[in-house]
Protein backbone atom coordinates (compact mmCIF):
# COMPACT_ATOMS: atom_id res chain seq x y z
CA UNK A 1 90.07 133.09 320.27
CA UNK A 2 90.13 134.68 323.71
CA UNK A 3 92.02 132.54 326.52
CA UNK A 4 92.09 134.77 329.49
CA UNK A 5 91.58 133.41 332.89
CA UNK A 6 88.40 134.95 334.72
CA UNK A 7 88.34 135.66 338.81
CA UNK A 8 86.87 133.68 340.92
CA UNK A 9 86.98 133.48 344.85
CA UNK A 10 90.38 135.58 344.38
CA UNK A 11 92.06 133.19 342.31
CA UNK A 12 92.48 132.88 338.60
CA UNK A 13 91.12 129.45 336.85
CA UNK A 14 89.65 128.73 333.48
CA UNK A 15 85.79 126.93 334.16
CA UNK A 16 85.10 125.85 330.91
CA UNK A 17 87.06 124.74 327.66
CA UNK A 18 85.21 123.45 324.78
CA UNK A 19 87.82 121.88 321.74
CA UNK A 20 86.68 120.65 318.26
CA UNK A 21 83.17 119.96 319.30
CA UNK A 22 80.91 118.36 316.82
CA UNK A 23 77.07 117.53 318.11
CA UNK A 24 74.10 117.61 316.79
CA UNK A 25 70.46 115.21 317.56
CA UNK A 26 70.48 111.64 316.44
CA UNK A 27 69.82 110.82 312.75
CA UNK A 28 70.91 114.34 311.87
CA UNK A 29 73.70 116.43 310.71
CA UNK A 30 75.61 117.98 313.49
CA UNK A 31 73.91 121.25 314.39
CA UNK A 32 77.61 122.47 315.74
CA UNK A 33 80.92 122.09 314.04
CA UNK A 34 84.40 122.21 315.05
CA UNK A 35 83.57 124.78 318.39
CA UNK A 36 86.33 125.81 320.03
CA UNK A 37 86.29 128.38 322.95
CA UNK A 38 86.99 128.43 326.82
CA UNK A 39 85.85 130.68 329.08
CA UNK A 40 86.94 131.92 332.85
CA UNK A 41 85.75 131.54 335.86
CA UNK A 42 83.16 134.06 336.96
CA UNK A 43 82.71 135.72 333.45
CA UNK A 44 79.52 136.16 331.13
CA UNK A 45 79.39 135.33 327.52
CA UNK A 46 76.41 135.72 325.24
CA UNK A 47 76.04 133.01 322.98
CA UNK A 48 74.41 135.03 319.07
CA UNK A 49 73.39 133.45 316.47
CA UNK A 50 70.60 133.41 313.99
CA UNK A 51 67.52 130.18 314.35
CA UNK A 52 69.31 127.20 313.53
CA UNK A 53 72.53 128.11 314.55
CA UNK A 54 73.28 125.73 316.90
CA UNK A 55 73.24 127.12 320.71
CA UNK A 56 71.06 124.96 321.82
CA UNK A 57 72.47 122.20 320.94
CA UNK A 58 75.76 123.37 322.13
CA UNK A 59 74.24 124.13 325.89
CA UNK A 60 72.59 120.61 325.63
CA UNK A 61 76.42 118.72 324.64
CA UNK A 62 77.79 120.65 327.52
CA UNK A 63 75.12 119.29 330.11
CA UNK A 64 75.52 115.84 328.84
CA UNK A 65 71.70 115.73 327.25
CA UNK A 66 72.61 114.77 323.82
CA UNK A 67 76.53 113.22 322.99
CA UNK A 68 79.28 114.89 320.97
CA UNK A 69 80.36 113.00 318.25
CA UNK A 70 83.85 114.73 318.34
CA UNK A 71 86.12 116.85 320.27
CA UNK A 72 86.55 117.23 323.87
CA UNK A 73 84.83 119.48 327.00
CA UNK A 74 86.36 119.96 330.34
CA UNK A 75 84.75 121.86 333.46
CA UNK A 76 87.49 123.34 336.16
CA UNK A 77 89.61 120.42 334.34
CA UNK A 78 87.41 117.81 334.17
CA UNK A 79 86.13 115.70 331.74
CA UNK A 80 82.73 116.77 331.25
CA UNK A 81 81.47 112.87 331.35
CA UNK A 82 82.06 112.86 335.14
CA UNK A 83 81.34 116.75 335.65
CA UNK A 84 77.93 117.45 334.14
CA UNK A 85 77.07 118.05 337.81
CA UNK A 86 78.93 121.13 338.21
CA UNK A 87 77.08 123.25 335.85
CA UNK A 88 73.22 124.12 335.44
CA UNK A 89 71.15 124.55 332.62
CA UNK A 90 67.74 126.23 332.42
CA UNK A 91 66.29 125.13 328.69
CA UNK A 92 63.36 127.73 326.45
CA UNK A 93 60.23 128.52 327.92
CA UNK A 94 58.66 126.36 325.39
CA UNK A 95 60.07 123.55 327.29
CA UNK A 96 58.95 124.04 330.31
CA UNK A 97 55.42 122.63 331.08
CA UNK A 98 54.15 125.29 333.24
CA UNK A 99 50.86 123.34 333.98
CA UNK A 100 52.40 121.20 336.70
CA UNK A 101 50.75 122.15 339.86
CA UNK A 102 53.52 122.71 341.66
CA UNK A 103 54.86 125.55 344.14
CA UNK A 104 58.12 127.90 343.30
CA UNK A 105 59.34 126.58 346.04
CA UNK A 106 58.60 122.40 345.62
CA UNK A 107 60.59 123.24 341.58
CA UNK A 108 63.11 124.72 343.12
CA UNK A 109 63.73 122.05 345.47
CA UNK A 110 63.69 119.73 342.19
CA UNK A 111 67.42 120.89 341.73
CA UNK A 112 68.63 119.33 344.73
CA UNK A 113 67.20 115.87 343.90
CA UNK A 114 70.70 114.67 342.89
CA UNK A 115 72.18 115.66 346.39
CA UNK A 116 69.24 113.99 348.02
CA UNK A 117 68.59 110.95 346.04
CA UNK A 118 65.32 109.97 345.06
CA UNK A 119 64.76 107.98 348.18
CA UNK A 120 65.60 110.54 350.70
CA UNK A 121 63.09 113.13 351.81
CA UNK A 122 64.23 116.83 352.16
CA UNK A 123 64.81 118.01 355.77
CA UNK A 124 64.35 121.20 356.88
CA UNK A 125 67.86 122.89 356.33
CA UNK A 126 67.38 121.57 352.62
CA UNK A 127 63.89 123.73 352.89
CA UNK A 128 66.55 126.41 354.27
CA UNK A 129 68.78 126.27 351.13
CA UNK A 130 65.98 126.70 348.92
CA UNK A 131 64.72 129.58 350.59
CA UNK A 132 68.32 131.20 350.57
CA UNK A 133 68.47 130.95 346.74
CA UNK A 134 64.79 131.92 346.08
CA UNK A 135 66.28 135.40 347.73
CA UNK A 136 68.79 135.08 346.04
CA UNK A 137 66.86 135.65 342.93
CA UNK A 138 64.14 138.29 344.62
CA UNK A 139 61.66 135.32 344.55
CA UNK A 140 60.99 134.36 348.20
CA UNK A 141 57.70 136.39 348.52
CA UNK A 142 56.49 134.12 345.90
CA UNK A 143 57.25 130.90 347.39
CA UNK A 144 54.14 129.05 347.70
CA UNK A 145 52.49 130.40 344.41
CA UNK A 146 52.05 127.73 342.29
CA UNK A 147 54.33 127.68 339.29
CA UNK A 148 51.91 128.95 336.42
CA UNK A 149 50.35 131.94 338.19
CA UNK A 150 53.97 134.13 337.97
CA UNK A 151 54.92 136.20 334.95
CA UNK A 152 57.73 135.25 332.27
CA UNK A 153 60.23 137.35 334.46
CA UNK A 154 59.02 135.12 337.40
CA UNK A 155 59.18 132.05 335.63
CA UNK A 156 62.92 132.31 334.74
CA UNK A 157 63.75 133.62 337.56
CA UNK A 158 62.21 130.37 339.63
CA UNK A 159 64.18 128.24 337.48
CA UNK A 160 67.79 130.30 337.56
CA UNK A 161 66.88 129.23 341.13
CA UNK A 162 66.33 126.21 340.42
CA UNK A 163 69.79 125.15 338.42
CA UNK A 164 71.12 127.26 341.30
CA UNK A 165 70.05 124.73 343.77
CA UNK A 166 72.52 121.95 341.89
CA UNK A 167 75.25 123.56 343.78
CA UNK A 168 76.83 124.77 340.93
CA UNK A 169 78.83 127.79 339.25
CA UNK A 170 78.55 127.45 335.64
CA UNK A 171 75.25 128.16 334.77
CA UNK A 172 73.71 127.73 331.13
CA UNK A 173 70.61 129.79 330.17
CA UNK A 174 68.85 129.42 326.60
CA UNK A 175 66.60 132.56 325.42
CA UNK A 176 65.93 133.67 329.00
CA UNK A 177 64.98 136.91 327.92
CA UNK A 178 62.30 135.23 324.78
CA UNK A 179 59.15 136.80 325.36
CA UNK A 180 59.09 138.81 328.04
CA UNK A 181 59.29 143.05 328.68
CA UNK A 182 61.95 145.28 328.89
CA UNK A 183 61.43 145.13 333.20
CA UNK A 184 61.51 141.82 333.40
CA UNK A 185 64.46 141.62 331.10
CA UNK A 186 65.53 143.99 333.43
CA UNK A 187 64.73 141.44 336.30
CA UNK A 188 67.28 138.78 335.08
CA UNK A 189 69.85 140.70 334.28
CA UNK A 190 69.92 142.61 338.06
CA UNK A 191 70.16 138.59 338.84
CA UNK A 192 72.84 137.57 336.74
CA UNK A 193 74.94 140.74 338.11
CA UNK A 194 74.38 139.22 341.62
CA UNK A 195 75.50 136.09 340.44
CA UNK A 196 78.56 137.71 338.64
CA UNK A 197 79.65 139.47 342.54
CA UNK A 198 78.99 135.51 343.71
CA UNK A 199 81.70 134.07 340.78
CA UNK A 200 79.29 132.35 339.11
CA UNK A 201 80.11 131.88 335.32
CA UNK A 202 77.13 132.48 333.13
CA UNK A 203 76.82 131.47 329.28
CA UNK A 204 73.39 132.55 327.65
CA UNK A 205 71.96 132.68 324.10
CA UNK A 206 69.71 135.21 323.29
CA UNK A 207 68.39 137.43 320.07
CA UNK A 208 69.38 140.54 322.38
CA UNK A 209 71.78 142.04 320.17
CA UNK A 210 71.98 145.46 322.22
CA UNK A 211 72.29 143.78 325.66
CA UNK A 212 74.32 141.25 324.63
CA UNK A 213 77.29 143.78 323.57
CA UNK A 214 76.73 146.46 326.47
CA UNK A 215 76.21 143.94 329.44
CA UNK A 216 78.16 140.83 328.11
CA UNK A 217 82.26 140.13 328.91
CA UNK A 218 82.56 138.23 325.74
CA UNK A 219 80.54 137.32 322.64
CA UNK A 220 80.33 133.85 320.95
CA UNK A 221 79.04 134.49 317.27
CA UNK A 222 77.87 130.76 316.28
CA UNK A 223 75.92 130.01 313.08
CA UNK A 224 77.18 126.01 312.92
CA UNK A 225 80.75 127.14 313.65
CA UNK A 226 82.38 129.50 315.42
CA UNK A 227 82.63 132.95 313.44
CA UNK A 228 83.95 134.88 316.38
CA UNK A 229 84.72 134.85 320.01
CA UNK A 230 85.88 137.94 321.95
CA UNK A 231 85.13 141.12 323.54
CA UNK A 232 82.30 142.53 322.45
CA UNK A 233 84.09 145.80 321.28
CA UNK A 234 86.87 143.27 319.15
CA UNK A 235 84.39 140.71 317.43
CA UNK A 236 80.96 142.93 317.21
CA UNK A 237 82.20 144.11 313.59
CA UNK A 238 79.83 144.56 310.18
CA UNK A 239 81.80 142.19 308.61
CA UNK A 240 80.91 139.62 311.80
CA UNK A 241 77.78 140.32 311.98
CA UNK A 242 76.92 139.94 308.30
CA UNK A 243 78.66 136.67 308.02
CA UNK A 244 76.60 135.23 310.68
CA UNK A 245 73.01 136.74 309.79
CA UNK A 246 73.45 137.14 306.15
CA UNK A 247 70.72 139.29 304.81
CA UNK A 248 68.69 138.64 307.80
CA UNK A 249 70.23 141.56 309.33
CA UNK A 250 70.78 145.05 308.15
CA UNK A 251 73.47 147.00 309.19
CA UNK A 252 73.61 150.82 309.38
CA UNK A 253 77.35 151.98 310.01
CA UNK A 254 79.77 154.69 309.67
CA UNK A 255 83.76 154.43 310.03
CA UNK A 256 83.42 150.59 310.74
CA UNK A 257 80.86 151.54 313.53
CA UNK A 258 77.69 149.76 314.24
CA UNK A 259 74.98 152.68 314.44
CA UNK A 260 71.87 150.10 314.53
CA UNK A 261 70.88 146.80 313.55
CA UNK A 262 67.66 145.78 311.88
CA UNK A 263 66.43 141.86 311.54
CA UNK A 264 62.75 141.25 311.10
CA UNK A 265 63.15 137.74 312.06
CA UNK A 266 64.14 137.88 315.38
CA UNK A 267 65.25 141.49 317.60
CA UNK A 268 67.95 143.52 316.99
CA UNK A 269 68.46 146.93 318.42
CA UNK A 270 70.73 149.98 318.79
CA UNK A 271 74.72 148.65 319.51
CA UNK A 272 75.81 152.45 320.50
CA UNK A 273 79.93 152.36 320.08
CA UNK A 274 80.14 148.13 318.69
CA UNK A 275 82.92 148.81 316.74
């Protein structure tokens, strides 16, 4: 397992360090087993895995939205039971309820509801803030479209803002790029990478084999456990990969390089020079 430091602000510090985790939903058999992995600060790790594997319920542990039945997580040190608030977490499109008539602007303002306390009305240099982090994330033009009139690029976007508005620099994102085209994929990642020059730590699970190995610091291969954590060029192996997808994935490869990657369940794509 990796345990370099990452940069942040010109200093090195470690922002997240998960140890023996066990979760999983009540009733049921932990979805995650025995994770162990830590991560800088200002770095970007894809979280792979096949359905079922268990990121979600890792990202959801992490936030404090379901307990851990064993193990430990600290953030910059902390125990993660008083330290939820320094990271932000922006869930599957599926569970989002894009029907709410509200503005990008009013959800994104939702994020900074802690700070504020329910009681307190938002003044106008909280209005500011909100408008500094919707550019930010190229989404000030769209400020006072409602919610469900923007595209699936818009839509994550809005709420990347959103968990940015939390005041926070670990940020969790599940399946960002589910659903939507190769621009708006595009669109995100262009966002991330400003959020990378900021020294914001990023974690996010996606199906994008290809991007996750060309764009990605490190790779977390989950399927209930950790199978690998790394660079991409040290744990992206045929052996890896086939572990973790079984015979959901086919792998094309010469010399112990990964030429292409086929899974009809989910995405997979050309991983030019994953060795």
């Amino acid at each position: 397992m990796g345990s370099e430091s990452g940069l942040a602000g010109g200093r090195e510090c470690t922002a997240l360090v998960v140890e023996g985790l066990s979760a999983g939903y009540e009733g049921a058999r932990n979805a995650v087993r025995n994770v162990s992995f830590e991560v800088g600060c200002g770095e970007r790790v894809a979280v792979l895995g096949p359905n079922g594997a268990g990121k979600s319920t890792l990202f959801k542990a992490i936030v404090g939205l379901i307990p851990h039945h064993t193990g430990h997580i600290s953030i910059h040190g902390e125990d993660c039971r008083t330290s939820h608030t320094m990271v932000g977490y922006v869930p599957q499109y599926e569970e989002i309820d894009w029907r709410f008539p509200v503005t990008v602007r009013d959800v994104v303002m939702m994020g900074k509801l802690r700070q504020l306390g329910w009681l307190r009305w938002p003044g106008r240099r909280h209005w500011d803030e909100v408008d500094e982090i919707l550019a930010r994330v190229g989404m000030l033009d769209f400020k006072d479209r409602q919610i469900g009139q923007l595209s699936g690029g818009q839509k994550r976007r809005v709420f990347i803002a959103r968990a940015l508005a939390q005041d926070v620099d670990i940020l969790l994102l599940d399946e960002p790029f589910s659903g939507v085209d190769a621009a708006a994929e595009q669109e995100i990642m262009d966002v991330l990478e400003q959020l990378r020059q900021d020294g914001v730590t990023v974690l996010l699970a996606t199906h994008n084999l290809g991007m996750a190995a060309t764009e990605f610091d490190r790779l977390l291969i989950l399927n209930g456990q950790v199978i690998a954590y790394g660079p991409p060029e040290e744990v992206f192996t045929p052996d890896v990969l086939a572990e973790t997808f079984g015979g959901r994935v086919t792998l094309w490869h010469e010399d112990r390089q990964v030429l292409m990657l086929s899974d009809d369940a989910c995405c997979a794509g050309e991983i030019g020079g994953a060795k």
